[in-house]
PDB file of N, CA and C in Angstrom:
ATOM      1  N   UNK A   1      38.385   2.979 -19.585  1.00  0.00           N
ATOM      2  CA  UNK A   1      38.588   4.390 -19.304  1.00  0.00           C
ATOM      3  C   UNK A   1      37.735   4.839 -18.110  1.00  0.00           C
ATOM      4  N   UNK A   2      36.664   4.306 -17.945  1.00  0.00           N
ATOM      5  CA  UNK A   2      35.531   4.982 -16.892  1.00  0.00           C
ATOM      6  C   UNK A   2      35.524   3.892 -15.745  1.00  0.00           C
ATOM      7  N   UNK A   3      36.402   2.732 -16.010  1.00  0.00           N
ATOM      8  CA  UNK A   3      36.547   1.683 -14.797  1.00  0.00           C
ATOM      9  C   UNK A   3      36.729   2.211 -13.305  1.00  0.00           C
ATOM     10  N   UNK A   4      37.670   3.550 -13.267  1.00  0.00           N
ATOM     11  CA  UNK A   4      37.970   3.949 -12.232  1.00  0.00           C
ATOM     12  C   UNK A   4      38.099   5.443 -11.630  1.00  0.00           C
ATOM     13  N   UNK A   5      35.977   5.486 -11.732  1.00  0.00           N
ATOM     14  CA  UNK A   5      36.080   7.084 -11.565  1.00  0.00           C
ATOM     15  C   UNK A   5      35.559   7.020  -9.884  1.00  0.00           C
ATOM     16  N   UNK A   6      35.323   6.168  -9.524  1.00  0.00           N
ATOM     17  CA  UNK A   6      35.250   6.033  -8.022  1.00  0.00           C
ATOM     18  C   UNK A   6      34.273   7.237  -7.495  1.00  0.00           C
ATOM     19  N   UNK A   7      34.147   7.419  -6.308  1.00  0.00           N
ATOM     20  CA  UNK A   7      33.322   7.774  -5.438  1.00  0.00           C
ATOM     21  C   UNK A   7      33.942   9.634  -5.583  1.00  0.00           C
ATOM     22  N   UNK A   8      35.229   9.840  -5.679  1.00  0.00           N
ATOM     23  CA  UNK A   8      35.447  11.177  -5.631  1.00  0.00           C
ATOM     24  C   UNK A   8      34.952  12.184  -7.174  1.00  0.00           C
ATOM     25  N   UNK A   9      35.477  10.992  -7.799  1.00  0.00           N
ATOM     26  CA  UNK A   9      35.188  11.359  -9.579  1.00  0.00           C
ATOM     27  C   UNK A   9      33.445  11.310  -9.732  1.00  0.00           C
ATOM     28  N   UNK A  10      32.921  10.684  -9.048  1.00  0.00           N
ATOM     29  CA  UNK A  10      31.205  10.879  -9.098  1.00  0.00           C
ATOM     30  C   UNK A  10      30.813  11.991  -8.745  1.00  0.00           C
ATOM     31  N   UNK A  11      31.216  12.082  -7.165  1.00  0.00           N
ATOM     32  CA  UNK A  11      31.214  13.760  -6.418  1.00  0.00           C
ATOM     33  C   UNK A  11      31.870  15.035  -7.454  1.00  0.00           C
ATOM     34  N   UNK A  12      32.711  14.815  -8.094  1.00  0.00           N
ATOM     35  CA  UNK A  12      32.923  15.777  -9.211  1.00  0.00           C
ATOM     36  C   UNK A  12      31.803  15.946  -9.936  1.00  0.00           C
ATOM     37  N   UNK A  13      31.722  15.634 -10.579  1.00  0.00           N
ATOM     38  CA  UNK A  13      30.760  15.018 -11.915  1.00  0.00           C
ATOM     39  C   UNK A  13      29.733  15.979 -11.188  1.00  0.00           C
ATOM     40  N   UNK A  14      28.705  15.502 -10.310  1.00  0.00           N
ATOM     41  CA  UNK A  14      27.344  16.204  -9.857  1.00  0.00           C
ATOM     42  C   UNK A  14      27.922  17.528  -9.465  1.00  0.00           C
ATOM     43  N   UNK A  15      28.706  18.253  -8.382  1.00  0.00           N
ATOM     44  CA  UNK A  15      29.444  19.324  -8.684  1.00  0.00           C
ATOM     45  C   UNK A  15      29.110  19.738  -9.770  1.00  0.00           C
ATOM     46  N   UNK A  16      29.905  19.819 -11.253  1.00  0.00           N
ATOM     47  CA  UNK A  16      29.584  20.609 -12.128  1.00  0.00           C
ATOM     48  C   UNK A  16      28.670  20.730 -12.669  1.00  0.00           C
ATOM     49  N   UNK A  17      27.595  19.087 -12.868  1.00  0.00           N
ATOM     50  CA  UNK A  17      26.627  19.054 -13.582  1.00  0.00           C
ATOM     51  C   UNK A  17      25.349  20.294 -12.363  1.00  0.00           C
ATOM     52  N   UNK A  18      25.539  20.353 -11.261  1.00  0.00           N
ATOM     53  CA  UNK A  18      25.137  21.143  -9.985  1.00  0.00           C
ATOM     54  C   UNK A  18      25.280  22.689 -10.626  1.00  0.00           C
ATOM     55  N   UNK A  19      26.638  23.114 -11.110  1.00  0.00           N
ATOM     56  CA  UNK A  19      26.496  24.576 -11.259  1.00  0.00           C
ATOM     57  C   UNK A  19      26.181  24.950 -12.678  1.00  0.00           C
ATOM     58  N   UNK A  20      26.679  23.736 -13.293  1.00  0.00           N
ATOM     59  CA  UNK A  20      26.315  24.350 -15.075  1.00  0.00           C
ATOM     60  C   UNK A  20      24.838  24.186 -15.119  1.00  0.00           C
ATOM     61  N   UNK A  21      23.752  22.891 -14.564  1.00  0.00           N
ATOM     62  CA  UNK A  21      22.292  23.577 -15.067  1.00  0.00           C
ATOM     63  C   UNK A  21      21.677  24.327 -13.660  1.00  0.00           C
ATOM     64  N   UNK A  22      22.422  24.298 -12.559  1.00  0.00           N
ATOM     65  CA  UNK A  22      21.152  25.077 -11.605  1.00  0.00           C
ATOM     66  C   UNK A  22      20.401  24.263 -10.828  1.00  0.00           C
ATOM     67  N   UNK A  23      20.374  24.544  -9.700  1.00  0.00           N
ATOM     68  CA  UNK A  23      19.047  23.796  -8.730  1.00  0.00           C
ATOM     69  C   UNK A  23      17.868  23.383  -9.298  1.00  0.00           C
ATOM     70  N   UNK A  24      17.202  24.364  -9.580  1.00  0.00           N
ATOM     71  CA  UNK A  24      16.131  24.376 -10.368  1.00  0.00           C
ATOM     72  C   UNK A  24      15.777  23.393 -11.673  1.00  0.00           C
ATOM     73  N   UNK A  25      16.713  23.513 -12.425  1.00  0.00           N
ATOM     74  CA  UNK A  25      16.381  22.813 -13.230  1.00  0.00           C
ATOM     75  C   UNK A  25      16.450  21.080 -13.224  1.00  0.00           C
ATOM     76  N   UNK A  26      17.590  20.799 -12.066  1.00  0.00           N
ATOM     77  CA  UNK A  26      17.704  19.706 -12.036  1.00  0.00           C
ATOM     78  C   UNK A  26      17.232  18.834 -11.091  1.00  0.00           C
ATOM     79  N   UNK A  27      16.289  19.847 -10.517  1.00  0.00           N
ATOM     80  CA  UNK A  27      15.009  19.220  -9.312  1.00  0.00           C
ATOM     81  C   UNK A  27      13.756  19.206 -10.667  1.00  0.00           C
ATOM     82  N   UNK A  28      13.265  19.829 -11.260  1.00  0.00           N
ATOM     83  CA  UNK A  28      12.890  19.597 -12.519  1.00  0.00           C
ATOM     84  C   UNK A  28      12.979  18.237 -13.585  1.00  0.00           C
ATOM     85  N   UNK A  29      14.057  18.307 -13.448  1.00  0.00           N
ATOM     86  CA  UNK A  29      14.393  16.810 -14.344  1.00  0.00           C
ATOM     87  C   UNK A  29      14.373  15.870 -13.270  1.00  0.00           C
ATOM     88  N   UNK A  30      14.919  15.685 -12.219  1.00  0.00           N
ATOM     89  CA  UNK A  30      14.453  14.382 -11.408  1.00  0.00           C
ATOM     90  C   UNK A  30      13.006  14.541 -11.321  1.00  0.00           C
ATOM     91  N   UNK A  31      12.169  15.588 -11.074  1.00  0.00           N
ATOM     92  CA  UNK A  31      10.736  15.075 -10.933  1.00  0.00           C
ATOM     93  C   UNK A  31      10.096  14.218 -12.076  1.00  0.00           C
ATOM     94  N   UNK A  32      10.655  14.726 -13.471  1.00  0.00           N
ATOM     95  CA  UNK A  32      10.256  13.811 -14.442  1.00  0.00           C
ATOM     96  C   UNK A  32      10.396  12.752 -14.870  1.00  0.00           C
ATOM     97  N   UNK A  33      11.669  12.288 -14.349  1.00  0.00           N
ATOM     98  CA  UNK A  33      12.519  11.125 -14.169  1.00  0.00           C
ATOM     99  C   UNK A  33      11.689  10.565 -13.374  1.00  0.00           C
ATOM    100  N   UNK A  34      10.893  10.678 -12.148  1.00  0.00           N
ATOM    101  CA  UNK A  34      10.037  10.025 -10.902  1.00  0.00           C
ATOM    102  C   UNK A  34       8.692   9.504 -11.662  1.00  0.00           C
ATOM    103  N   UNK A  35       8.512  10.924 -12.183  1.00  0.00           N
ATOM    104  CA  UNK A  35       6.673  10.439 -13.088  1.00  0.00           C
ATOM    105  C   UNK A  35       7.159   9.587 -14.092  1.00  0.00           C
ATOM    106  N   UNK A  36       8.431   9.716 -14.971  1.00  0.00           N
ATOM    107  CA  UNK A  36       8.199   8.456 -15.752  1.00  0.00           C
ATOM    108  C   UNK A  36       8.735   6.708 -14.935  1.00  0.00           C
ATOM    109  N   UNK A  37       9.348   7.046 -14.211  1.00  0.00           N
ATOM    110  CA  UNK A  37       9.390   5.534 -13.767  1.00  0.00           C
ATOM    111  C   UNK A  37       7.924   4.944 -12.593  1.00  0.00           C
ATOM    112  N   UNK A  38       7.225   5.913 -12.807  1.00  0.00           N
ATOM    113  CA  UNK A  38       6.363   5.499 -11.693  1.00  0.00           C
ATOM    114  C   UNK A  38       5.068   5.328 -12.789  1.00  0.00           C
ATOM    115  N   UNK A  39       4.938   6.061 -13.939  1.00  0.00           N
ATOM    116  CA  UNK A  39       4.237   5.306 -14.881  1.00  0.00           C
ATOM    117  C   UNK A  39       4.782   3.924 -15.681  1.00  0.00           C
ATOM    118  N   UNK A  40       6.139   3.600 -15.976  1.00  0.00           N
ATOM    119  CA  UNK A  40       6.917   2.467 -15.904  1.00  0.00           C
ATOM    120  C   UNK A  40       6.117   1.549 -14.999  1.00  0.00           C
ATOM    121  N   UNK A  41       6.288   1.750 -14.063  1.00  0.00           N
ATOM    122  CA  UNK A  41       6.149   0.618 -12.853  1.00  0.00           C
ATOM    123  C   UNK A  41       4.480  -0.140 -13.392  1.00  0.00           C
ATOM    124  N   UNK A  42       3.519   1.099 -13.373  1.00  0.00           N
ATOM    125  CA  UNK A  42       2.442   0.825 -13.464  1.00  0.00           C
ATOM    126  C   UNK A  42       2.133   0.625 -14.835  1.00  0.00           C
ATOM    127  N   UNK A  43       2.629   1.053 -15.834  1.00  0.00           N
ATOM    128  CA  UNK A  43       2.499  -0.211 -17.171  1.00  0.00           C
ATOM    129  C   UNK A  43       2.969  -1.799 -17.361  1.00  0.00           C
ATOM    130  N   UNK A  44       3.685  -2.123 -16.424  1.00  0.00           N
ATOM    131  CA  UNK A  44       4.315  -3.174 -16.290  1.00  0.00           C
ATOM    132  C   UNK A  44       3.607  -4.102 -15.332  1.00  0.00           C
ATOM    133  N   UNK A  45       2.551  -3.426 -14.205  1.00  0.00           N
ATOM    134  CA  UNK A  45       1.990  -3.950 -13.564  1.00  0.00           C
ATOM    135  C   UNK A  45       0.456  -4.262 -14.550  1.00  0.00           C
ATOM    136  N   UNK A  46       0.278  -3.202 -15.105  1.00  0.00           N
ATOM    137  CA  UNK A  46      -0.995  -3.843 -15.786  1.00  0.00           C
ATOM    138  C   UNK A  46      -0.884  -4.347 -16.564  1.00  0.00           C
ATOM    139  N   UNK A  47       0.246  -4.737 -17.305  1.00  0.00           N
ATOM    140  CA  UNK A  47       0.363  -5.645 -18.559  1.00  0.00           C
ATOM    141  C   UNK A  47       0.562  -7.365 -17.596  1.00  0.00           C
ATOM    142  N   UNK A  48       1.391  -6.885 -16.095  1.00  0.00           N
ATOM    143  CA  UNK A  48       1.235  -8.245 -15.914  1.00  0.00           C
ATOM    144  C   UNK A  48      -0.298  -9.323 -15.406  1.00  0.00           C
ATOM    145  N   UNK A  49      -0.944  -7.728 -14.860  1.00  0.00           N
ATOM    146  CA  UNK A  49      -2.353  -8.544 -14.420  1.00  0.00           C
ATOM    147  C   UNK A  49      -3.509  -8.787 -16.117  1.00  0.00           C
ATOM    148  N   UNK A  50      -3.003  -8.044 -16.944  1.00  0.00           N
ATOM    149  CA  UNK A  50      -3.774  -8.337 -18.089  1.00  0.00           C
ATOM    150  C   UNK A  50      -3.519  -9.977 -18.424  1.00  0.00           C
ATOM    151  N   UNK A  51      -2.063 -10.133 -18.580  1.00  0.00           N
ATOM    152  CA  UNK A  51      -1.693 -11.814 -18.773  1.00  0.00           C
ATOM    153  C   UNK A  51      -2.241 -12.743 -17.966  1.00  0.00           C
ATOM    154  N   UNK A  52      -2.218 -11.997 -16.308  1.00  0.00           N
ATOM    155  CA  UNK A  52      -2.799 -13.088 -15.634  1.00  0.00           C
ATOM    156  C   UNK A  52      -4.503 -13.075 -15.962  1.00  0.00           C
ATOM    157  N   UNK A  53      -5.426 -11.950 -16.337  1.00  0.00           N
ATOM    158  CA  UNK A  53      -6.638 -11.997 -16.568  1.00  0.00           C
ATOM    159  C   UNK A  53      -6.834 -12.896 -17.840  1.00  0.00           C
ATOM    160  N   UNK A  54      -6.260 -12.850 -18.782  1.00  0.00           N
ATOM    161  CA  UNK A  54      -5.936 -13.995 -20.279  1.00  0.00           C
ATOM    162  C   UNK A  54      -5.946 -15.612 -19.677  1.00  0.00           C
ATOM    163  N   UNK A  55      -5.092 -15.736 -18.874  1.00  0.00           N
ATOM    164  CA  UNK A  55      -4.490 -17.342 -18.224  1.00  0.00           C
ATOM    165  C   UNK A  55      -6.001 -17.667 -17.610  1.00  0.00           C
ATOM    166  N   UNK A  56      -6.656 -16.834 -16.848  1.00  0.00           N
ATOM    167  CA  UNK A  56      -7.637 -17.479 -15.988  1.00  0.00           C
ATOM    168  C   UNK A  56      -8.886 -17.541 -17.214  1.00  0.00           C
ATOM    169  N   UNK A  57      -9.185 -16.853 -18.099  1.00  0.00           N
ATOM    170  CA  UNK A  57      -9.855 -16.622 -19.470  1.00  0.00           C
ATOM    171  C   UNK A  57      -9.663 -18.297 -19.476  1.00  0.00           C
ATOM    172  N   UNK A  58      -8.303 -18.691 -19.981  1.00  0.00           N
ATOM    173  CA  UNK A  58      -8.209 -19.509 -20.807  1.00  0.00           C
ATOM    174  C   UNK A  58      -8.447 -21.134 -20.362  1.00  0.00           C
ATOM    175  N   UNK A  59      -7.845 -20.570 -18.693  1.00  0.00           N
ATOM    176  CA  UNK A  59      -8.412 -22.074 -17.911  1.00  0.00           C
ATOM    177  C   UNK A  59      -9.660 -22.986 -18.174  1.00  0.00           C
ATOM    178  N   UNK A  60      -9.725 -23.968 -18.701  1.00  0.00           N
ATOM    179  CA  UNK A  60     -10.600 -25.040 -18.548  1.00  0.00           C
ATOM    180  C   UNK A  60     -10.471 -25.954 -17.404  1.00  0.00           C
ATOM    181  N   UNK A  61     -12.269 -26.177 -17.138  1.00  0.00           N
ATOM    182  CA  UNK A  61     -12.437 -27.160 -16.104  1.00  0.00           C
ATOM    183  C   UNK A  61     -12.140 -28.254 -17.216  1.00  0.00           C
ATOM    184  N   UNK A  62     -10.945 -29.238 -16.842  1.00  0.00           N
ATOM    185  CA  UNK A  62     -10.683 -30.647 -17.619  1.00  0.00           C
ATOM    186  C   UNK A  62     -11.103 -32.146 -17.186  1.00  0.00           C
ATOM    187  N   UNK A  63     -12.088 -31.637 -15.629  1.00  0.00           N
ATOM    188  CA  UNK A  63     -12.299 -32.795 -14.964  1.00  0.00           C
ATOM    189  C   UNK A  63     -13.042 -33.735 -15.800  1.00  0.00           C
ATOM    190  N   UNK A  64     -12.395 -35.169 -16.126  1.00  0.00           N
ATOM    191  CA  UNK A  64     -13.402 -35.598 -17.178  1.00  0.00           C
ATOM    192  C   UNK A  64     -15.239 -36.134 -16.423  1.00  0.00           C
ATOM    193  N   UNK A  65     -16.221 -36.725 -17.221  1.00  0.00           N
ATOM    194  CA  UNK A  65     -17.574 -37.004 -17.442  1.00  0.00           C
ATOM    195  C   UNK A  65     -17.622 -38.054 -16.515  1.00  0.00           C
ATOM    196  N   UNK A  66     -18.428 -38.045 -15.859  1.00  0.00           N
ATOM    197  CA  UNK A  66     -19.131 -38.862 -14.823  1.00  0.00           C
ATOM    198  C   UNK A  66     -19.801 -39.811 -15.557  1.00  0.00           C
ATOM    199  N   UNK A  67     -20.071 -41.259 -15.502  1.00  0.00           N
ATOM    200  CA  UNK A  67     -20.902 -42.382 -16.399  1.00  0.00           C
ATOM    201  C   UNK A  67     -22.543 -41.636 -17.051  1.00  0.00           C
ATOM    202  N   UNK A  68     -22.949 -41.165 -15.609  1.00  0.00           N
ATOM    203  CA  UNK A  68     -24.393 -40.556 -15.493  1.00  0.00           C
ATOM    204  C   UNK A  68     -24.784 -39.195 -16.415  1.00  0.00           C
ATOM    205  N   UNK A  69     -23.093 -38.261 -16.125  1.00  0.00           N
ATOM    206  CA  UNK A  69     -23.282 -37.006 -17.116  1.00  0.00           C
ATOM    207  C   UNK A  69     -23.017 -37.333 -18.488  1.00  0.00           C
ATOM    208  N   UNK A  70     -22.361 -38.866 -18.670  1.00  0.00           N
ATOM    209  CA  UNK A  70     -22.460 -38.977 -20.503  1.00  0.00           C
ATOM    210  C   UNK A  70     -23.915 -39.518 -20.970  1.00  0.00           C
ATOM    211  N   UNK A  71     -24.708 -40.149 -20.051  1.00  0.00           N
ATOM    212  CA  UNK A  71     -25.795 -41.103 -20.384  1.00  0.00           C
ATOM    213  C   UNK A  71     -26.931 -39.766 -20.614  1.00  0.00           C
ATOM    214  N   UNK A  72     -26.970 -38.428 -19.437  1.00  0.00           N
ATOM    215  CA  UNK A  72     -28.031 -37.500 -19.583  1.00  0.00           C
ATOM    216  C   UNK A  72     -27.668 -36.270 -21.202  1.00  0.00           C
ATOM    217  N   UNK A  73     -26.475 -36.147 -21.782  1.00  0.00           N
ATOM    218  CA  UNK A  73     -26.187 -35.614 -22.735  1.00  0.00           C
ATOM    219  C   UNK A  73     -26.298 -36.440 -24.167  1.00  0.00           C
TER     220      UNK A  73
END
């Protein structure tokens, strides 16, 4: 049903959705729409540097024992 509302049927659409809520309000709702994807962005960025702060946590030096460093332990 909605396969083929094309480029004129979009331009409709904002049209009415334009006069039924008002300028105002719908510069309003995109601003909130902006603050939440821009807090989005930045929860997603700190969850990814938290993982990478975990990975480097978890890294071990695996280089094995030198003859000399098993004989002094």
């Amino acid at each position: 049903m909605l396969n083929n509302i094309g480029l004129p049927g979009l331009l409709l659409i904002a049209v009415v959705v334009l006069v039924l809520f008002g300028r105002g309000k719908i510069s309003g709702l995109m601003g909130e729409v902006g603050k939440g994807i821009t807090a989005f962005k930045k929860g997603v960025s700190d969850g990814a540097k938290e993982l990478e702060d975990d990975n480097a946590e978890s890294a071990k030096d695996v280089t094995p024992e030198s003859e000399t460093e098993k004989d002094k332990v």
